[in-house]
C-alpha atoms as a PDB file:
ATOM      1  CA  UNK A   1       0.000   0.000   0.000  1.00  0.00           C
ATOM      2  CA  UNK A   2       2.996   2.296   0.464  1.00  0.00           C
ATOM      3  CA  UNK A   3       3.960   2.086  -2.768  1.00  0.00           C
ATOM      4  CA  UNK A   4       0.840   2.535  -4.168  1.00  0.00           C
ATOM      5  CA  UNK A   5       1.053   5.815  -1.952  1.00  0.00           C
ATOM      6  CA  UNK A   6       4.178   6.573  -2.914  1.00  0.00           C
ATOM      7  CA  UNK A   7       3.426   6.182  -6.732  1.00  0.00           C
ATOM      8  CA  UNK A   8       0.474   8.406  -6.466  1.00  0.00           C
ATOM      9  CA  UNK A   9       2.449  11.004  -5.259  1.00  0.00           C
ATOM     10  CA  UNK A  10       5.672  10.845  -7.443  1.00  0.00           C
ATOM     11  CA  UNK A  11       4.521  12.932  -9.905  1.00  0.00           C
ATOM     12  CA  UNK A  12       3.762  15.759  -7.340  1.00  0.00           C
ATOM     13  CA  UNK A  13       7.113  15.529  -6.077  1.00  0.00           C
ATOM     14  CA  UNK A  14       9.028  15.259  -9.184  1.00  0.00           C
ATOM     15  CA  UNK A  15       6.935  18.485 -10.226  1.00  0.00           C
ATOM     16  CA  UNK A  16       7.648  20.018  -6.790  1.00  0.00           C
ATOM     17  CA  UNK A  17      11.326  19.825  -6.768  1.00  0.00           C
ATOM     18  CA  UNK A  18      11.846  21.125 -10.188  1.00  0.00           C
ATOM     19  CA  UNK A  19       9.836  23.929  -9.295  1.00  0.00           C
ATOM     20  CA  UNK A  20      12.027  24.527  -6.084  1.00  0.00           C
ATOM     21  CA  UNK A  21      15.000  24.226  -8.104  1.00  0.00           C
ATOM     22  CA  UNK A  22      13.887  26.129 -10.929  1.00  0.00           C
ATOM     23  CA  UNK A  23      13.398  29.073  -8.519  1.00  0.00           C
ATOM     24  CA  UNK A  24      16.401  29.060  -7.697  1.00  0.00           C
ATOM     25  CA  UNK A  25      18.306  29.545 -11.176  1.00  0.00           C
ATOM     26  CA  UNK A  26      15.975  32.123 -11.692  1.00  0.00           C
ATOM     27  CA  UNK A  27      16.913  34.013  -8.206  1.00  0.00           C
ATOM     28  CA  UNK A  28      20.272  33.312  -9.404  1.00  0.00           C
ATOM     29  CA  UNK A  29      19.877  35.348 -12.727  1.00  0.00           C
ATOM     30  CA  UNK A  30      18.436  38.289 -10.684  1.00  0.00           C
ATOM     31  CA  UNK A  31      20.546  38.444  -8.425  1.00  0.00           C
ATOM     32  CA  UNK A  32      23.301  38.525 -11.135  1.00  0.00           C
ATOM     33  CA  UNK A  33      21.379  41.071 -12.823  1.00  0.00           C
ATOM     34  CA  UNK A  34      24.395  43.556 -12.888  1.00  0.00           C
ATOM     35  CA  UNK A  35      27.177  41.136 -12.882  1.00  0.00           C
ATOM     36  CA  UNK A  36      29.474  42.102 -15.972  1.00  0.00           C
ATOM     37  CA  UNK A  37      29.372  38.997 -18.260  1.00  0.00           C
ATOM     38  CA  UNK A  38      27.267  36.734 -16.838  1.00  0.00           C
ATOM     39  CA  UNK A  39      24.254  34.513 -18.619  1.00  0.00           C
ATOM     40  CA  UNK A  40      21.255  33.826 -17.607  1.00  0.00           C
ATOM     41  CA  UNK A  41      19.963  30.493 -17.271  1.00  0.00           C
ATOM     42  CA  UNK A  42      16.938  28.661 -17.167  1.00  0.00           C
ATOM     43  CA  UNK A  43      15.484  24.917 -18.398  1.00  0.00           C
ATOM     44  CA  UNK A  44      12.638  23.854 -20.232  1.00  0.00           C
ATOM     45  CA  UNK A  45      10.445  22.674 -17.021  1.00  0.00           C
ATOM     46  CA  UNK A  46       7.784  20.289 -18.979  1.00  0.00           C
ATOM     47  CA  UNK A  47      11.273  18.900 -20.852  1.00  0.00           C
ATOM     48  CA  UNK A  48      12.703  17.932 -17.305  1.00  0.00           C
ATOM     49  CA  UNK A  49       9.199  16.813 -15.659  1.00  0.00           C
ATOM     50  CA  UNK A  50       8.768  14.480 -18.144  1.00  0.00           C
ATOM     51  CA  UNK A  51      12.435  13.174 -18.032  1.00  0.00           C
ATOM     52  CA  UNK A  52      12.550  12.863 -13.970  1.00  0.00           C
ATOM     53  CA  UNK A  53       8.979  10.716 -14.475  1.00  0.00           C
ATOM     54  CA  UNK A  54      10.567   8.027 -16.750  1.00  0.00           C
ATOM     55  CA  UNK A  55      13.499   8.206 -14.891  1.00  0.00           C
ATOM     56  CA  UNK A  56      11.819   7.385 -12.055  1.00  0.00           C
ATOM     57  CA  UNK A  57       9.640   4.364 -13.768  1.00  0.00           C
ATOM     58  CA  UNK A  58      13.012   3.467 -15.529  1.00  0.00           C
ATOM     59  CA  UNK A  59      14.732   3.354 -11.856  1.00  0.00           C
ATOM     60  CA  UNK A  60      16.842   5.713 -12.484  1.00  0.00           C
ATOM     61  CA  UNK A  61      16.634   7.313  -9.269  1.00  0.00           C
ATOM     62  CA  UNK A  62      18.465   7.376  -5.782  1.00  0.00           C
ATOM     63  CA  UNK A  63      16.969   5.436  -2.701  1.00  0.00           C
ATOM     64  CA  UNK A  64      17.344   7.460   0.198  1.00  0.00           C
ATOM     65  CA  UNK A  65      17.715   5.278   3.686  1.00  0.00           C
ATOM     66  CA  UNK A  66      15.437   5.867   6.276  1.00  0.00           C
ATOM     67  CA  UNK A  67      15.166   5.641  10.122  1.00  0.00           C
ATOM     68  CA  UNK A  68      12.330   4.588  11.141  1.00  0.00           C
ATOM     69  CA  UNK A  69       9.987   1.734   9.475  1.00  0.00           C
ATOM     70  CA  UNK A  70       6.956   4.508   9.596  1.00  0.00           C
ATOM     71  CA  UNK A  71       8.864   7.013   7.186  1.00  0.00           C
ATOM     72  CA  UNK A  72       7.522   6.502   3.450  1.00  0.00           C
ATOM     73  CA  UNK A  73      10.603   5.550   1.306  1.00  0.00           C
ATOM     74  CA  UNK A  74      11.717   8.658  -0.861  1.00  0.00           C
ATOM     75  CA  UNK A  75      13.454   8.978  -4.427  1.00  0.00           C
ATOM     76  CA  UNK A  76      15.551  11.875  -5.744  1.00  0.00           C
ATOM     77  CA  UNK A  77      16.464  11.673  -9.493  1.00  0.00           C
ATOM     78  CA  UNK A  78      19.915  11.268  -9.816  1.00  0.00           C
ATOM     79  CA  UNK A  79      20.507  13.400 -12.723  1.00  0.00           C
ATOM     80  CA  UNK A  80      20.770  17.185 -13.127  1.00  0.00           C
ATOM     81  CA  UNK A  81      18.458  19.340 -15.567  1.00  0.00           C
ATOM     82  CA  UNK A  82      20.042  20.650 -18.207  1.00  0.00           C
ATOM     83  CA  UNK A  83      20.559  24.328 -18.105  1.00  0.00           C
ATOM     84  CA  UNK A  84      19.980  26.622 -21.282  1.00  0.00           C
ATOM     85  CA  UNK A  85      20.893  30.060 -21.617  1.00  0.00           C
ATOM     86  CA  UNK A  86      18.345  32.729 -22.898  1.00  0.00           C
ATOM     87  CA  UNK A  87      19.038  34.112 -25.590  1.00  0.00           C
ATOM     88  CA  UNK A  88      19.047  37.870 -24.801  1.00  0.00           C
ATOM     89  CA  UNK A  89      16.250  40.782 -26.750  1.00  0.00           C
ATOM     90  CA  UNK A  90      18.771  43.141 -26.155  1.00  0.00           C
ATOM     91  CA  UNK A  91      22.275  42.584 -24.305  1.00  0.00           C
ATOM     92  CA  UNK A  92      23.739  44.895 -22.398  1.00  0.00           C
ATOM     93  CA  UNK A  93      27.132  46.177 -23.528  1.00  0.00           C
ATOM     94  CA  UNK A  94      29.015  44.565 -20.568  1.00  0.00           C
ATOM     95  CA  UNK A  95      27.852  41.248 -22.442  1.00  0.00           C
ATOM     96  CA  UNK A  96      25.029  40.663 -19.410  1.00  0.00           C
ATOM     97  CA  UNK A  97      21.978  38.818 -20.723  1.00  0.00           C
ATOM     98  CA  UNK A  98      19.533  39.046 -17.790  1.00  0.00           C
ATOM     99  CA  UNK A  99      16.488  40.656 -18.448  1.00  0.00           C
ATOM    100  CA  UNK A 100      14.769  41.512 -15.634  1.00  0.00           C
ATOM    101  CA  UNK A 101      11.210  41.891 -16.846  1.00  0.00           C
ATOM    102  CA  UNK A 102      11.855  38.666 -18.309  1.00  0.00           C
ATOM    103  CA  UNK A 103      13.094  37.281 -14.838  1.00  0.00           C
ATOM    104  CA  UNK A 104      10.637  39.031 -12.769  1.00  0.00           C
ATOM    105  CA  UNK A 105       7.763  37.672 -14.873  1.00  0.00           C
ATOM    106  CA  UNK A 106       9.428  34.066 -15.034  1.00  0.00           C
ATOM    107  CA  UNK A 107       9.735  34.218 -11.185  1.00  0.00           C
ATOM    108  CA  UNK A 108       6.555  35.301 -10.324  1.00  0.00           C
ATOM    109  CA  UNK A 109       5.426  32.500 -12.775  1.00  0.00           C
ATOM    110  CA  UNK A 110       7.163  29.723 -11.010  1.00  0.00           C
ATOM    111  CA  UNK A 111       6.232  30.895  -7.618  1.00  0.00           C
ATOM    112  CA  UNK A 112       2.187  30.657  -8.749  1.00  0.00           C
ATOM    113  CA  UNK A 113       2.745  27.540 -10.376  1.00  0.00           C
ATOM    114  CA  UNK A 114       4.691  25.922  -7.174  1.00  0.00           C
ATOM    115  CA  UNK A 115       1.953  27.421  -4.862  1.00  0.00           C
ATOM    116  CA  UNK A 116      -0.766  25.338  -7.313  1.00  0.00           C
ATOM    117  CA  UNK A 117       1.390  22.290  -7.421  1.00  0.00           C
ATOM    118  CA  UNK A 118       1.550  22.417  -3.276  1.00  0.00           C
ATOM    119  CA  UNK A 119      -2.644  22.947  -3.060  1.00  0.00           C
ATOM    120  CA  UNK A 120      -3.235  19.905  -5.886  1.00  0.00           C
ATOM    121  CA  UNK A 121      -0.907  17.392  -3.593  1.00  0.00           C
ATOM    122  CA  UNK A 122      -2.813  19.146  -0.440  1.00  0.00           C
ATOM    123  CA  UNK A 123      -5.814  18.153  -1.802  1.00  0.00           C
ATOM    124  CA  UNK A 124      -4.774  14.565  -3.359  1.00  0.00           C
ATOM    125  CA  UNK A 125      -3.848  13.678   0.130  1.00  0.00           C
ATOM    126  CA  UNK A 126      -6.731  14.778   1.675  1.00  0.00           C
ATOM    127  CA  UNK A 127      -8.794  12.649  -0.722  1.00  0.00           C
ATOM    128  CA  UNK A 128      -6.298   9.523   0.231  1.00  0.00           C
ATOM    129  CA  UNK A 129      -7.069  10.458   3.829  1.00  0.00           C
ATOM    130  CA  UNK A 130     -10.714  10.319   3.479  1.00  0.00           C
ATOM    131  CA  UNK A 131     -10.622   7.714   1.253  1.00  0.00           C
ATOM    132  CA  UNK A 132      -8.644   5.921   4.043  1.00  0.00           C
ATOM    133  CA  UNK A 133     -10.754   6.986   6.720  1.00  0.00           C
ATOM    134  CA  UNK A 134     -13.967   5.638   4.733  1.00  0.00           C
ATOM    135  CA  UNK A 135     -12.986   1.950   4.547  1.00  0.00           C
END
Protein backbone atom coordinates (compact mmCIF):
# COMPACT_ATOMS: atom_id res chain seq x y z
CA UNK A 1 0.00 0.00 0.00
CA UNK A 2 3.00 2.30 0.46
CA UNK A 3 3.96 2.09 -2.77
CA UNK A 4 0.84 2.54 -4.17
CA UNK A 5 1.05 5.82 -1.95
CA UNK A 6 4.18 6.57 -2.91
CA UNK A 7 3.43 6.18 -6.73
CA UNK A 8 0.47 8.41 -6.47
CA UNK A 9 2.45 11.00 -5.26
CA UNK A 10 5.67 10.84 -7.44
CA UNK A 11 4.52 12.93 -9.90
CA UNK A 12 3.76 15.76 -7.34
CA UNK A 13 7.11 15.53 -6.08
CA UNK A 14 9.03 15.26 -9.18
CA UNK A 15 6.94 18.48 -10.23
CA UNK A 16 7.65 20.02 -6.79
CA UNK A 17 11.33 19.82 -6.77
CA UNK A 18 11.85 21.13 -10.19
CA UNK A 19 9.84 23.93 -9.30
CA UNK A 20 12.03 24.53 -6.08
CA UNK A 21 15.00 24.23 -8.10
CA UNK A 22 13.89 26.13 -10.93
CA UNK A 23 13.40 29.07 -8.52
CA UNK A 24 16.40 29.06 -7.70
CA UNK A 25 18.31 29.55 -11.18
CA UNK A 26 15.98 32.12 -11.69
CA UNK A 27 16.91 34.01 -8.21
CA UNK A 28 20.27 33.31 -9.40
CA UNK A 29 19.88 35.35 -12.73
CA UNK A 30 18.44 38.29 -10.68
CA UNK A 31 20.55 38.44 -8.42
CA UNK A 32 23.30 38.53 -11.13
CA UNK A 33 21.38 41.07 -12.82
CA UNK A 34 24.39 43.56 -12.89
CA UNK A 35 27.18 41.14 -12.88
CA UNK A 36 29.47 42.10 -15.97
CA UNK A 37 29.37 39.00 -18.26
CA UNK A 38 27.27 36.73 -16.84
CA UNK A 39 24.25 34.51 -18.62
CA UNK A 40 21.26 33.83 -17.61
CA UNK A 41 19.96 30.49 -17.27
CA UNK A 42 16.94 28.66 -17.17
CA UNK A 43 15.48 24.92 -18.40
CA UNK A 44 12.64 23.85 -20.23
CA UNK A 45 10.45 22.67 -17.02
CA UNK A 46 7.78 20.29 -18.98
CA UNK A 47 11.27 18.90 -20.85
CA UNK A 48 12.70 17.93 -17.30
CA UNK A 49 9.20 16.81 -15.66
CA UNK A 50 8.77 14.48 -18.14
CA UNK A 51 12.44 13.17 -18.03
CA UNK A 52 12.55 12.86 -13.97
CA UNK A 53 8.98 10.72 -14.47
CA UNK A 54 10.57 8.03 -16.75
CA UNK A 55 13.50 8.21 -14.89
CA UNK A 56 11.82 7.38 -12.06
CA UNK A 57 9.64 4.36 -13.77
CA UNK A 58 13.01 3.47 -15.53
CA UNK A 59 14.73 3.35 -11.86
CA UNK A 60 16.84 5.71 -12.48
CA UNK A 61 16.63 7.31 -9.27
CA UNK A 62 18.46 7.38 -5.78
CA UNK A 63 16.97 5.44 -2.70
CA UNK A 64 17.34 7.46 0.20
CA UNK A 65 17.72 5.28 3.69
CA UNK A 66 15.44 5.87 6.28
CA UNK A 67 15.17 5.64 10.12
CA UNK A 68 12.33 4.59 11.14
CA UNK A 69 9.99 1.73 9.48
CA UNK A 70 6.96 4.51 9.60
CA UNK A 71 8.86 7.01 7.19
CA UNK A 72 7.52 6.50 3.45
CA UNK A 73 10.60 5.55 1.31
CA UNK A 74 11.72 8.66 -0.86
CA UNK A 75 13.45 8.98 -4.43
CA UNK A 76 15.55 11.87 -5.74
CA UNK A 77 16.46 11.67 -9.49
CA UNK A 78 19.91 11.27 -9.82
CA UNK A 79 20.51 13.40 -12.72
CA UNK A 80 20.77 17.19 -13.13
CA UNK A 81 18.46 19.34 -15.57
CA UNK A 82 20.04 20.65 -18.21
CA UNK A 83 20.56 24.33 -18.10
CA UNK A 84 19.98 26.62 -21.28
CA UNK A 85 20.89 30.06 -21.62
CA UNK A 86 18.35 32.73 -22.90
CA UNK A 87 19.04 34.11 -25.59
CA UNK A 88 19.05 37.87 -24.80
CA UNK A 89 16.25 40.78 -26.75
CA UNK A 90 18.77 43.14 -26.15
CA UNK A 91 22.27 42.58 -24.31
CA UNK A 92 23.74 44.89 -22.40
CA UNK A 93 27.13 46.18 -23.53
CA UNK A 94 29.02 44.57 -20.57
CA UNK A 95 27.85 41.25 -22.44
CA UNK A 96 25.03 40.66 -19.41
CA UNK A 97 21.98 38.82 -20.72
CA UNK A 98 19.53 39.05 -17.79
CA UNK A 99 16.49 40.66 -18.45
CA UNK A 100 14.77 41.51 -15.63
CA UNK A 101 11.21 41.89 -16.85
CA UNK A 102 11.86 38.67 -18.31
CA UNK A 103 13.09 37.28 -14.84
CA UNK A 104 10.64 39.03 -12.77
CA UNK A 105 7.76 37.67 -14.87
CA UNK A 106 9.43 34.07 -15.03
CA UNK A 107 9.74 34.22 -11.19
CA UNK A 108 6.55 35.30 -10.32
CA UNK A 109 5.43 32.50 -12.77
CA UNK A 110 7.16 29.72 -11.01
CA UNK A 111 6.23 30.89 -7.62
CA UNK A 112 2.19 30.66 -8.75
CA UNK A 113 2.74 27.54 -10.38
CA UNK A 114 4.69 25.92 -7.17
CA UNK A 115 1.95 27.42 -4.86
CA UNK A 116 -0.77 25.34 -7.31
CA UNK A 117 1.39 22.29 -7.42
CA UNK A 118 1.55 22.42 -3.28
CA UNK A 119 -2.64 22.95 -3.06
CA UNK A 120 -3.23 19.90 -5.89
CA UNK A 121 -0.91 17.39 -3.59
CA UNK A 122 -2.81 19.15 -0.44
CA UNK A 123 -5.81 18.15 -1.80
CA UNK A 124 -4.77 14.56 -3.36
CA UNK A 125 -3.85 13.68 0.13
CA UNK A 126 -6.73 14.78 1.68
CA UNK A 127 -8.79 12.65 -0.72
CA UNK A 128 -6.30 9.52 0.23
CA UNK A 129 -7.07 10.46 3.83
CA UNK A 130 -10.71 10.32 3.48
CA UNK A 131 -10.62 7.71 1.25
CA UNK A 132 -8.64 5.92 4.04
CA UNK A 133 -10.75 6.99 6.72
CA UNK A 134 -13.97 5.64 4.73
CA UNK A 135 -12.99 1.95 4.55
Amino acid sequence: MIDKLAGALNFYQQALQLRHERQGVLAGNIANADTPHFKARDFNFSDELARAVAGEEQGRALHLTTTSKRHFPSRIATEEVDLLYRVPDQPSLDGNTVNMDVERVQFADNSVRYQAALTMINSRIQGLKGAMQSE
